[in-house]
N, C-alpha and C. Protein backbone atom coordinates (compact mmCIF):
# COMPACT_ATOMS: atom_id res chain seq x y z
N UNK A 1 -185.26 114.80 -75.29
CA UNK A 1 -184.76 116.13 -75.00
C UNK A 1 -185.34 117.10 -76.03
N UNK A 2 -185.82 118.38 -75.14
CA UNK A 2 -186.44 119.49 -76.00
C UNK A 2 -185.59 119.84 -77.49
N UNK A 3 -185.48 120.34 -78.67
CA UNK A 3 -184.98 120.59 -79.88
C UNK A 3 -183.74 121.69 -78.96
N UNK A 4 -184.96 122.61 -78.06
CA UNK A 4 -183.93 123.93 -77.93
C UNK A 4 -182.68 123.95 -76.93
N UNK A 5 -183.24 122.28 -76.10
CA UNK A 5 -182.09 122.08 -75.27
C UNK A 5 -180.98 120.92 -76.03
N UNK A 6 -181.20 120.43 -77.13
CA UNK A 6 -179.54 120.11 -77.78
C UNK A 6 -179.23 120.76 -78.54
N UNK A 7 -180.05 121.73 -79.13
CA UNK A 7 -179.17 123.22 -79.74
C UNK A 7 -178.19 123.85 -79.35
N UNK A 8 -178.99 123.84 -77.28
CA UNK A 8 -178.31 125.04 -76.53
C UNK A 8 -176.81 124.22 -76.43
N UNK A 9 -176.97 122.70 -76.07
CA UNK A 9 -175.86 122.33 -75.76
C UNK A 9 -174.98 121.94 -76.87
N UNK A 10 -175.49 121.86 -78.05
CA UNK A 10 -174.43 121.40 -79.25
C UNK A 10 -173.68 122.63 -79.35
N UNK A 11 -174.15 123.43 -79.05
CA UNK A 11 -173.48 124.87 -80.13
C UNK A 11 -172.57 125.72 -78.83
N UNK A 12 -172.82 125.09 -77.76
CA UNK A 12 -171.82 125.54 -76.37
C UNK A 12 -170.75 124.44 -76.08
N UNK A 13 -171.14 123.55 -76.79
CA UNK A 13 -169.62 122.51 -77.05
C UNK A 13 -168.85 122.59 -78.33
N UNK A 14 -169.56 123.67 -79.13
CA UNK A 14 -168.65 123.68 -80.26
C UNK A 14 -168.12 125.02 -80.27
N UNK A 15 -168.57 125.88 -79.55
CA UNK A 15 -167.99 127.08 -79.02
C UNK A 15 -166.61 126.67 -77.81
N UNK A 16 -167.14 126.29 -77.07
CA UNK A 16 -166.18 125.22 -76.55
C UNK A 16 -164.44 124.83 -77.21
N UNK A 17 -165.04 124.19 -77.87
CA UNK A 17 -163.94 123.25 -78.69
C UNK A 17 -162.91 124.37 -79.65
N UNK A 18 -164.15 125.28 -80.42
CA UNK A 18 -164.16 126.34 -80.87
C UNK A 18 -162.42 126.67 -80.18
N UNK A 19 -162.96 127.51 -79.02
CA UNK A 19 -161.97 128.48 -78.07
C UNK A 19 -160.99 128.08 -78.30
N UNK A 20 -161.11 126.39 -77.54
CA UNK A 20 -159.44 125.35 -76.85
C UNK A 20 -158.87 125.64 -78.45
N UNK A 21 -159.71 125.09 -79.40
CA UNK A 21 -158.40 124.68 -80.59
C UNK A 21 -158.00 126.33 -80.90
N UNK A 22 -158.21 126.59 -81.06
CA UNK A 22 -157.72 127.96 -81.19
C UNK A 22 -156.84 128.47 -80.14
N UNK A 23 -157.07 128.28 -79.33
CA UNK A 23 -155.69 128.48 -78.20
C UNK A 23 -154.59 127.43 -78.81
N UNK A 24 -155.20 126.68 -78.71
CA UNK A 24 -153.90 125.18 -78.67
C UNK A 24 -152.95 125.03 -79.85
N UNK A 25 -153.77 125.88 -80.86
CA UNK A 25 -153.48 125.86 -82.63
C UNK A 25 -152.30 127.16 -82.04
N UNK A 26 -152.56 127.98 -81.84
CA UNK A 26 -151.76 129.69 -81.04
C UNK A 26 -150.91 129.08 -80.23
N UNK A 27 -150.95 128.55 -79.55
CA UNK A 27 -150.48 128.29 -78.20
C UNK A 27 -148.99 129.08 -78.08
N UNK A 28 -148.29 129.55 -78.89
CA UNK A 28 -146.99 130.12 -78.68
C UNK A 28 -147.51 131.55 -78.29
N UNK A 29 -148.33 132.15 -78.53
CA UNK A 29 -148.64 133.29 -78.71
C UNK A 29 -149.55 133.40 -77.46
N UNK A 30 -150.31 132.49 -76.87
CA UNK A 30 -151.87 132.30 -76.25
C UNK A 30 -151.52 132.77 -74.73
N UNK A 31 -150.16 132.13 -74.37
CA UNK A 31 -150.03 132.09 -72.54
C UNK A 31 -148.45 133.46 -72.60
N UNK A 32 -148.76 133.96 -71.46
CA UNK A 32 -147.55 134.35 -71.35
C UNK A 32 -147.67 135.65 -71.02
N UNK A 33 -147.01 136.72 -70.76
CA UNK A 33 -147.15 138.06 -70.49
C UNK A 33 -147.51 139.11 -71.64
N UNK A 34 -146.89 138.86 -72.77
CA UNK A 34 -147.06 139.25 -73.65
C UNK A 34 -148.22 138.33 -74.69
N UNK A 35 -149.59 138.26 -74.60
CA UNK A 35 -150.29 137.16 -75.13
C UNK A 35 -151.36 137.87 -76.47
N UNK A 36 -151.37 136.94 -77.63
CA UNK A 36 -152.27 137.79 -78.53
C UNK A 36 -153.19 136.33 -78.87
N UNK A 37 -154.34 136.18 -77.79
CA UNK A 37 -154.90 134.64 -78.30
C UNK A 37 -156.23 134.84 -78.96
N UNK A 38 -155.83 134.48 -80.20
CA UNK A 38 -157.06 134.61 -81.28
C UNK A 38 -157.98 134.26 -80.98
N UNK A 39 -158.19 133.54 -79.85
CA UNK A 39 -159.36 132.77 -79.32
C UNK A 39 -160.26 133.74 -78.75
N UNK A 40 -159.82 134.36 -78.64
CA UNK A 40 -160.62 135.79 -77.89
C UNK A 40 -161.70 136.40 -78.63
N UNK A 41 -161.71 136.42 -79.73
CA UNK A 41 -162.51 137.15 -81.04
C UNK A 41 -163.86 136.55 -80.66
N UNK A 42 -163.94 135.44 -80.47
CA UNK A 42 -165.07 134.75 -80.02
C UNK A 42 -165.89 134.90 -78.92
N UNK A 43 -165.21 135.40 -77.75
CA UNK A 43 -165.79 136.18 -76.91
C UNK A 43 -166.87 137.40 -77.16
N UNK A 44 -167.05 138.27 -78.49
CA UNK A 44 -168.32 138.90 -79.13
C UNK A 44 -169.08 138.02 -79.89
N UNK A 45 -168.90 136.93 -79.70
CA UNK A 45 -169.97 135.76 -79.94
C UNK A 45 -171.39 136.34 -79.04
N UNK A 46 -170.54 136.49 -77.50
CA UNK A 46 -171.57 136.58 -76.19
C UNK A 46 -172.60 138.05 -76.76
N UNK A 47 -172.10 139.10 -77.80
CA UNK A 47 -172.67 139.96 -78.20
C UNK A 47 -173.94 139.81 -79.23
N UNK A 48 -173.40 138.55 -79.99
CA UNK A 48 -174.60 138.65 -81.10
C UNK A 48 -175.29 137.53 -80.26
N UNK A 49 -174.87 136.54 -79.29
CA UNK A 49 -176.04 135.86 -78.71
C UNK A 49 -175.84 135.33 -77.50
N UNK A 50 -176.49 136.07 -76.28
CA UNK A 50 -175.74 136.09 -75.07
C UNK A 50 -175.51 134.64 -74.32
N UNK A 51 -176.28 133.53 -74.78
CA UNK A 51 -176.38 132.08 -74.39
C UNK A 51 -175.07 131.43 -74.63
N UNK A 52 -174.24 132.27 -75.73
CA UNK A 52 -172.38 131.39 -75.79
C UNK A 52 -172.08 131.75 -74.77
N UNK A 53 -172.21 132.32 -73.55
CA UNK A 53 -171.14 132.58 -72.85
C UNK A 53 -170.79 131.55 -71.99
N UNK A 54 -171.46 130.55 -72.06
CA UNK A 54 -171.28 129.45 -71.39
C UNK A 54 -169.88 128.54 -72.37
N UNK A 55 -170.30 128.35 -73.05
CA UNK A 55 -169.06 127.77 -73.87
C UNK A 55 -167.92 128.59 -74.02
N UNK A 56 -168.10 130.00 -73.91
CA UNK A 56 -166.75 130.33 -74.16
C UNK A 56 -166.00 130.17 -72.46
N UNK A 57 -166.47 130.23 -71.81
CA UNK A 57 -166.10 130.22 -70.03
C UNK A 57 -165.39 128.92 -70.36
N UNK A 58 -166.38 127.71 -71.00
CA UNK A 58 -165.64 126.31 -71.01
C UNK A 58 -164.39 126.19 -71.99
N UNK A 59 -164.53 126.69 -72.69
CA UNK A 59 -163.56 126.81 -73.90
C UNK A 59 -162.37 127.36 -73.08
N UNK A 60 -162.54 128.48 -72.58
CA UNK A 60 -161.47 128.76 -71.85
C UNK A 60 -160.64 127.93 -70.63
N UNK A 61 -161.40 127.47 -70.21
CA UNK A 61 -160.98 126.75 -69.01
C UNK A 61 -159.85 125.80 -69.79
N UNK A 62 -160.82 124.64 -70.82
CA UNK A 62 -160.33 123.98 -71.23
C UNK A 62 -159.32 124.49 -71.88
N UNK A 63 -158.80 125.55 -72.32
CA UNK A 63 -157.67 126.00 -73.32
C UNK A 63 -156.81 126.54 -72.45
N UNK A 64 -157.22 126.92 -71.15
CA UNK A 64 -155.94 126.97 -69.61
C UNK A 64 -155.54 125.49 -69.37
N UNK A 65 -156.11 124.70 -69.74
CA UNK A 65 -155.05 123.04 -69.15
C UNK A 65 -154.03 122.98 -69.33
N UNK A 66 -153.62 123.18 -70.97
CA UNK A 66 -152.52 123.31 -71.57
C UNK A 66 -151.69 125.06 -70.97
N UNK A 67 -151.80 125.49 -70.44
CA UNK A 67 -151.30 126.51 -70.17
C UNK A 67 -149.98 126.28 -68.81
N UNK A 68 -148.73 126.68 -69.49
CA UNK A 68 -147.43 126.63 -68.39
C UNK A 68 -147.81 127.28 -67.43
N UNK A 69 -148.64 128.09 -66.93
CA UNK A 69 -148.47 129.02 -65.45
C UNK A 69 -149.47 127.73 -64.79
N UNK A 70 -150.35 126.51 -65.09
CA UNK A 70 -150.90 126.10 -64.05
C UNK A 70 -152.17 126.18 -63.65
N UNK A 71 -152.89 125.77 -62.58
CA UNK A 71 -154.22 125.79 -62.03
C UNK A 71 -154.41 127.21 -62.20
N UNK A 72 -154.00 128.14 -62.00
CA UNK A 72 -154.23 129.60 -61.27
C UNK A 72 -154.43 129.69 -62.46
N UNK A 73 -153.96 129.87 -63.72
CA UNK A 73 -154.57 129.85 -64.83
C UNK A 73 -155.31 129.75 -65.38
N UNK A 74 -156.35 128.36 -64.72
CA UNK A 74 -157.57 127.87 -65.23
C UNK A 74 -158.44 128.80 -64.43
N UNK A 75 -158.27 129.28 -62.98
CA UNK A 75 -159.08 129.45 -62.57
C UNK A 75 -159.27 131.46 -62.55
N UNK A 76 -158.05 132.06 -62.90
CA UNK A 76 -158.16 133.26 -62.90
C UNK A 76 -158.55 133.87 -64.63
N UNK A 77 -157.95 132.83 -65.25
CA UNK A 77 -158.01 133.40 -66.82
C UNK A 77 -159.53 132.93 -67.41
N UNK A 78 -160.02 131.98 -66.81
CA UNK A 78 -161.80 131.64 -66.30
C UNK A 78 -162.70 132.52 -66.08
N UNK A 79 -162.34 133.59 -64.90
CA UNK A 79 -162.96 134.35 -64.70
C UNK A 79 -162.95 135.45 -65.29
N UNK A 80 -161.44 135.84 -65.49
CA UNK A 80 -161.69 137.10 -66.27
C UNK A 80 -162.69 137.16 -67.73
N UNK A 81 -162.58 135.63 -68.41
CA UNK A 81 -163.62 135.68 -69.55
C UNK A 81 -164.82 135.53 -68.87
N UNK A 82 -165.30 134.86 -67.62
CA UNK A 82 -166.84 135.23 -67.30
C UNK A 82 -167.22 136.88 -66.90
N UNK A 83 -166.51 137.68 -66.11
CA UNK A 83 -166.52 138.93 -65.87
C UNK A 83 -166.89 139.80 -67.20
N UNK A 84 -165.90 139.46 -68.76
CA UNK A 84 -166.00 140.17 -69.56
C UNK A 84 -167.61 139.60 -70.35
N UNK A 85 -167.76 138.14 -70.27
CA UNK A 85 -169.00 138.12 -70.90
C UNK A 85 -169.71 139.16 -70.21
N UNK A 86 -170.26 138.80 -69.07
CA UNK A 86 -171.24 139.66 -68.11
C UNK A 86 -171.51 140.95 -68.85
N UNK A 87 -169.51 141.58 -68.79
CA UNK A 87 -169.65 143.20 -69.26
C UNK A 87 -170.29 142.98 -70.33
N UNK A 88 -169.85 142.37 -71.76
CA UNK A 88 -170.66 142.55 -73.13
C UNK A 88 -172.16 142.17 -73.26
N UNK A 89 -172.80 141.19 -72.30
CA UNK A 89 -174.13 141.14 -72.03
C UNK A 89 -174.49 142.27 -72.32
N UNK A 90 -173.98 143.08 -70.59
CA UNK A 90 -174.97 144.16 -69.94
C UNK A 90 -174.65 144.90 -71.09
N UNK A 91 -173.80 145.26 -71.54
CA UNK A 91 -173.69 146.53 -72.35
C UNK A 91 -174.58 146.55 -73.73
N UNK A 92 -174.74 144.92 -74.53
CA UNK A 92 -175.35 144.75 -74.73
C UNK A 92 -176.86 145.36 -74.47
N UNK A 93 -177.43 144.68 -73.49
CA UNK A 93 -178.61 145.23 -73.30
C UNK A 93 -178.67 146.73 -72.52
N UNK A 94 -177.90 147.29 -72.29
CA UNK A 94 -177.94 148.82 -71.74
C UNK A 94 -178.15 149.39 -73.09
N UNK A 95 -177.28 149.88 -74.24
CA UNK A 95 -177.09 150.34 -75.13
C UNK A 95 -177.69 149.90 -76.56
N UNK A 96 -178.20 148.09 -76.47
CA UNK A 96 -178.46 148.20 -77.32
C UNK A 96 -177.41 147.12 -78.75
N UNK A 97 -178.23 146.89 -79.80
CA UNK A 97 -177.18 146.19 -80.58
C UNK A 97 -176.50 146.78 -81.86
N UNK A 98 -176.12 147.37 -81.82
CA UNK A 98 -175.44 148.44 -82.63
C UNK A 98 -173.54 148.07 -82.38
N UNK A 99 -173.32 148.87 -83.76
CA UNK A 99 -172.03 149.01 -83.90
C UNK A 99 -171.06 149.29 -82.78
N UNK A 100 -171.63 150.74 -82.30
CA UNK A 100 -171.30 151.66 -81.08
C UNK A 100 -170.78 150.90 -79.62
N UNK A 101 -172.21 150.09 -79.57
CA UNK A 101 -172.26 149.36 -78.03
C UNK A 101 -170.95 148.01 -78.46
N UNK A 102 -170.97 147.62 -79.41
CA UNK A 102 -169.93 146.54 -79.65
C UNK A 102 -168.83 147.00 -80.04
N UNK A 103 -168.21 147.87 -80.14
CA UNK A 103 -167.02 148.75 -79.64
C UNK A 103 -166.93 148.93 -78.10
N UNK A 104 -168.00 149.43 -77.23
CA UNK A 104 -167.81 149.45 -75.95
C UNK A 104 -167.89 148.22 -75.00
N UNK A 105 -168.48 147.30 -75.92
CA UNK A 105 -168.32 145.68 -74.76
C UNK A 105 -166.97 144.83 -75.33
N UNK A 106 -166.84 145.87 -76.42
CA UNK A 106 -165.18 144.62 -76.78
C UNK A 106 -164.09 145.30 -76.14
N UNK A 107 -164.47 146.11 -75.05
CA UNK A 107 -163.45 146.82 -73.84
C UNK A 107 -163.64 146.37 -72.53
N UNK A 108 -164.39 145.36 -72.18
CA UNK A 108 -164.40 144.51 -71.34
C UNK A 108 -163.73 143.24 -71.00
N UNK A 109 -163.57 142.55 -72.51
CA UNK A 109 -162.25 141.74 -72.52
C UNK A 109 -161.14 142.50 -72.03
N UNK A 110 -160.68 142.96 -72.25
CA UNK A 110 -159.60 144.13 -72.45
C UNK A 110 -158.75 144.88 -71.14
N UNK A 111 -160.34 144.93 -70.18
CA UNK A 111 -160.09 145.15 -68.85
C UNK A 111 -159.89 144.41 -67.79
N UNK A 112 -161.07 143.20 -67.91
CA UNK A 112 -160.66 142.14 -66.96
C UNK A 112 -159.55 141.33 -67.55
N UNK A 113 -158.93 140.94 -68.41
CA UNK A 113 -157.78 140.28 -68.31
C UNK A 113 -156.96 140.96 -68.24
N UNK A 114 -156.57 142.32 -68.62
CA UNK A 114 -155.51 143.42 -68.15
C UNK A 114 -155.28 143.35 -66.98
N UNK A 115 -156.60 143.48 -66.02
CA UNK A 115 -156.48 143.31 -64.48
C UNK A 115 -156.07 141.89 -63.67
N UNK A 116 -156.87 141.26 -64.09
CA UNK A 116 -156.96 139.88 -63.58
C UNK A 116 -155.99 138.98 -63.43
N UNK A 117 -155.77 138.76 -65.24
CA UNK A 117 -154.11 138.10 -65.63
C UNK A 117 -153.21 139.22 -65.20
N UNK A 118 -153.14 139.96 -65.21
CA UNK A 118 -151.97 141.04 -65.24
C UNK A 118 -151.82 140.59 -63.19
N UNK A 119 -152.92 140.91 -62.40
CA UNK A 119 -152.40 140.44 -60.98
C UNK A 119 -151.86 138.92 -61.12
N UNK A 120 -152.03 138.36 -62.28
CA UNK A 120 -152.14 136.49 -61.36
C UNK A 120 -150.40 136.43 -62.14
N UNK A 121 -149.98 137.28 -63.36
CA UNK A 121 -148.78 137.29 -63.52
C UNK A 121 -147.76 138.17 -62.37
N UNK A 122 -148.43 138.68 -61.52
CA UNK A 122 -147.45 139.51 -60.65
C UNK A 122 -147.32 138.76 -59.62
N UNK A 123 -148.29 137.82 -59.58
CA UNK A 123 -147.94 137.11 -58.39
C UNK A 123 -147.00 135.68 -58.50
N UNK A 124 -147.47 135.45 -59.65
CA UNK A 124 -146.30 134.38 -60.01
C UNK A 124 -144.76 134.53 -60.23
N UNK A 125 -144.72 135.61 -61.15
CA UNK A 125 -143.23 136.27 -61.60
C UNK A 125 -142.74 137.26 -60.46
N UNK A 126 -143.95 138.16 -59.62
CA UNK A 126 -143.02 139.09 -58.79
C UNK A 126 -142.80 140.22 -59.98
N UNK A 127 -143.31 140.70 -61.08
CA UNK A 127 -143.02 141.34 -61.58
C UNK A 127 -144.03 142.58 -61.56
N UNK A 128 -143.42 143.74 -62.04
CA UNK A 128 -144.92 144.86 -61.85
C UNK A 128 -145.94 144.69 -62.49
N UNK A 129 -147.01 144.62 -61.69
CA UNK A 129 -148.44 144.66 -62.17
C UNK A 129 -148.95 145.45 -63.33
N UNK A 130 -148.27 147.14 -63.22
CA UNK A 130 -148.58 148.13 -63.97
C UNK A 130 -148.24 147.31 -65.56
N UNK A 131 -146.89 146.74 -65.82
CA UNK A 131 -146.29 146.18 -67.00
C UNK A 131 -146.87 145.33 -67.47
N UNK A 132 -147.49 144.18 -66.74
CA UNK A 132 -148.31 143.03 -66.54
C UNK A 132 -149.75 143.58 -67.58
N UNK A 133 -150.36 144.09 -66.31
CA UNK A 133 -151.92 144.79 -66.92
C UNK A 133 -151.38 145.28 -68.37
N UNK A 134 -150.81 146.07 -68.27
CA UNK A 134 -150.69 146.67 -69.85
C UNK A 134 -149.74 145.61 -71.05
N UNK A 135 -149.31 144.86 -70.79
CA UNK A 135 -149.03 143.86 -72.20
C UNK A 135 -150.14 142.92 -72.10
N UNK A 136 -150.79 142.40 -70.99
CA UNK A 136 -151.73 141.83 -70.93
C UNK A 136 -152.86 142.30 -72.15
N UNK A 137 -153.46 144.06 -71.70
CA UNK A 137 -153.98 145.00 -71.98
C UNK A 137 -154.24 144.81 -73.88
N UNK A 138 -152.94 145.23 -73.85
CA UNK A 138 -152.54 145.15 -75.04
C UNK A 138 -153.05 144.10 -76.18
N UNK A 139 -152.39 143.04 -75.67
CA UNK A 139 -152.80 142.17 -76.74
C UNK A 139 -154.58 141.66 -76.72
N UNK A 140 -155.26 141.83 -75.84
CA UNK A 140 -156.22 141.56 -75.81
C UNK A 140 -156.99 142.54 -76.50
N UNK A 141 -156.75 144.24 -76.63
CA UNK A 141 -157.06 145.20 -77.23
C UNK A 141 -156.91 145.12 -79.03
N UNK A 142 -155.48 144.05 -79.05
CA UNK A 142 -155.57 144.15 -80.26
C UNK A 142 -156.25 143.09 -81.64
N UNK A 143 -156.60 141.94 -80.57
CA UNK A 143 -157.26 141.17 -81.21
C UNK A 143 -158.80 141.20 -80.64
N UNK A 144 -159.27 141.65 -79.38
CA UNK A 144 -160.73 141.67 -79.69
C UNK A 144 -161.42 143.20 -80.29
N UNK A 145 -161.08 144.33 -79.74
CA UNK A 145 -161.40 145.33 -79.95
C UNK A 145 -161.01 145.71 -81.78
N UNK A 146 -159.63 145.68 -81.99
CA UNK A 146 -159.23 146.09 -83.78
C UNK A 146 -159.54 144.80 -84.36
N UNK A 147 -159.83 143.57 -84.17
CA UNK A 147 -159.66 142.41 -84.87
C UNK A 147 -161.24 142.08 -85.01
N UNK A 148 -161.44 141.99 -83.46
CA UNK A 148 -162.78 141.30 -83.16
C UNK A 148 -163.60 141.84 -83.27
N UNK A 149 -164.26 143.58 -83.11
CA UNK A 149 -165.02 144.49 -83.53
C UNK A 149 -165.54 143.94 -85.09
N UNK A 150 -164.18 144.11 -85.80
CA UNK A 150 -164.32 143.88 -87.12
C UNK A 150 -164.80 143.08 -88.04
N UNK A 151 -164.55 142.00 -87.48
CA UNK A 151 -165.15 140.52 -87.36
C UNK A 151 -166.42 140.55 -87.74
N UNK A 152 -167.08 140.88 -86.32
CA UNK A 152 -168.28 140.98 -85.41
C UNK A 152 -169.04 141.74 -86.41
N UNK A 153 -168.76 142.68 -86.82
CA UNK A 153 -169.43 143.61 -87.66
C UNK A 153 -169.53 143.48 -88.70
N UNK A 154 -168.72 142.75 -89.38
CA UNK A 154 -169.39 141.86 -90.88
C UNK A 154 -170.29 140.70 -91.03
N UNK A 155 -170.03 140.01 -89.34
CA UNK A 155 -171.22 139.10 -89.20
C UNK A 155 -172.69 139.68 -88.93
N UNK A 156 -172.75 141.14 -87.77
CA UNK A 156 -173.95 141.71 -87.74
C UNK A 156 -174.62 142.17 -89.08
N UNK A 157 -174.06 142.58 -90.33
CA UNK A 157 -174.67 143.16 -91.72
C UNK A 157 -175.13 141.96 -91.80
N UNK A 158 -175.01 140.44 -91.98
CA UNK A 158 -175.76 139.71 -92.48
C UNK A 158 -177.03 138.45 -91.78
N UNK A 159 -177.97 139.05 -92.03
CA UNK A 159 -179.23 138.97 -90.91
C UNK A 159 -179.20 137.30 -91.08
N UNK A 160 -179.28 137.00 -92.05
CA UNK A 160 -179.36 135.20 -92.28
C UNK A 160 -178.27 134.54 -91.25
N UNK A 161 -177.47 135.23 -91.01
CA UNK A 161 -176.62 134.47 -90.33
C UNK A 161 -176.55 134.90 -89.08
N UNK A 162 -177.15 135.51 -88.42
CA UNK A 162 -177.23 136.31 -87.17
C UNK A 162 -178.62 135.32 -87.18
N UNK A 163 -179.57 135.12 -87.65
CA UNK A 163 -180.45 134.08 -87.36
C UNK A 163 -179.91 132.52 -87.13
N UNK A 164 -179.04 132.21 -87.97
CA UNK A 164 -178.66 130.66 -88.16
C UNK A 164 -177.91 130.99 -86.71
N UNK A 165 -177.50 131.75 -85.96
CA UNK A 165 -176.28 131.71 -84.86
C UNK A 165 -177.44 132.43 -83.40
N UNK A 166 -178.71 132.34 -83.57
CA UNK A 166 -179.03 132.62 -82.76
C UNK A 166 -179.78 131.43 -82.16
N UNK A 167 -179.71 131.44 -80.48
CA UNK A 167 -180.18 130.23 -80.32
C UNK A 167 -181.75 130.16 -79.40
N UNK A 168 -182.83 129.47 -79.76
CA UNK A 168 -184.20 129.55 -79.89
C UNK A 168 -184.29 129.42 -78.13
C-alpha cells in the first residue's frame, strides 16, 4: 500500500476514534436537546485539511451508537456533520484560508444541526422545532464557533504543525 494511502487511512481512524471518545467521555452533555459536544471542535479539522472529513462523518456515526434517541440519530446527526463539512470545504475554498473564512465555515456546523437535529428532535418528542433548532443552535455555536474558531486559530499560526496535519 501507497505511504499516502495509510496516512490517509491512519489519520481518518484516529479522527474517528478522536470524535466517538470525545462524545462518549461528554456523553451527559453530547445527546439531548440541549447538547454542548466537544466533539464538534474537530469538525474545523475539515478546514485546515479537507481529507478529515471522512473520519469525522465516521466518528460521528460511531459516537451516535451510544446515543438514547436511536438509529435516527446515527443517521440524521451523520448527515448534518457531512452537510457542515461540505459547507467548511466550500467556504474554505470560496474565500480562502484565513481567519475570516473560518469564522464563516464554523457557521455551518451551527446550521445544519440547528436544522437537522432540531427536526429529528421534533419528531421524536413532538416538541417545537423553533425551540429544538435553537438549543440545538446554541450549543453547537458555542463550542464550534467561540471554542472551535479559537482553537483552530492557534493551530493555523503554527505552520509546522499545519504541515505535520496535512495529508500528502
Amino acid at each position: 500500500m501507497e505511504k499516502n494511502n495509510v496516512q490517509f487511512i491512519t489519520r481518518t481512524a484516529l479522527i474517528a476514534a478522536a470524535y466517538a471518545a470525545l462524545t462518549y467521555a461528554f456523553a451527559w452533555m453530547s445527546y439531548e436537546q440541549l447538547q454542548f459536544r466537544v466533539a464538534e471542535v474537530l469538525v474545523l479539522f475539515a478546514f485546515i485539511e479537507p481529507k478529515y472529513g471522512l473520519g469525522l462523518v465516521l466518528g460521528c456515526v460511531l459516537a451516535n451508537i451510544a446515543s438514547p434517541l436511536g438509529v435516527i440519530d446515527i443517521v440524521v446527526g451523520s448527515f448534518a456533520t457531512f452537510i457542515a463539512i461540505m459547507f467548511i470545504v466550500t467556504v474554505r475554498k470560496t474565500l480562502g484560508y484565513n481567519k475570516k473564512s473560518l469564522m464563516v465555515a464554523s457557521l455551518g456546523p451551527v446550521i445544519s444541526n440547528a436544522l437537522l437535529v432540531g427536526f429529528e428532535l421534533t419528531y421524536l418528542f413532538n416538541t417545537p422545532f423553533l425551540w429544538n433548532a435553537f438549543y440545538v443552535g446554541i450549543g453547537e455555536f458555542v463550542v464550534v464557533t467561540l471554542a472551535g474558531t479559537v482553537f483552530i486559530s492557534e493551530i493555523m499560526k503554527k505552520s509546522g504543525l499545519i504541515d505535520k496535519l496535512s495529508i500528502n
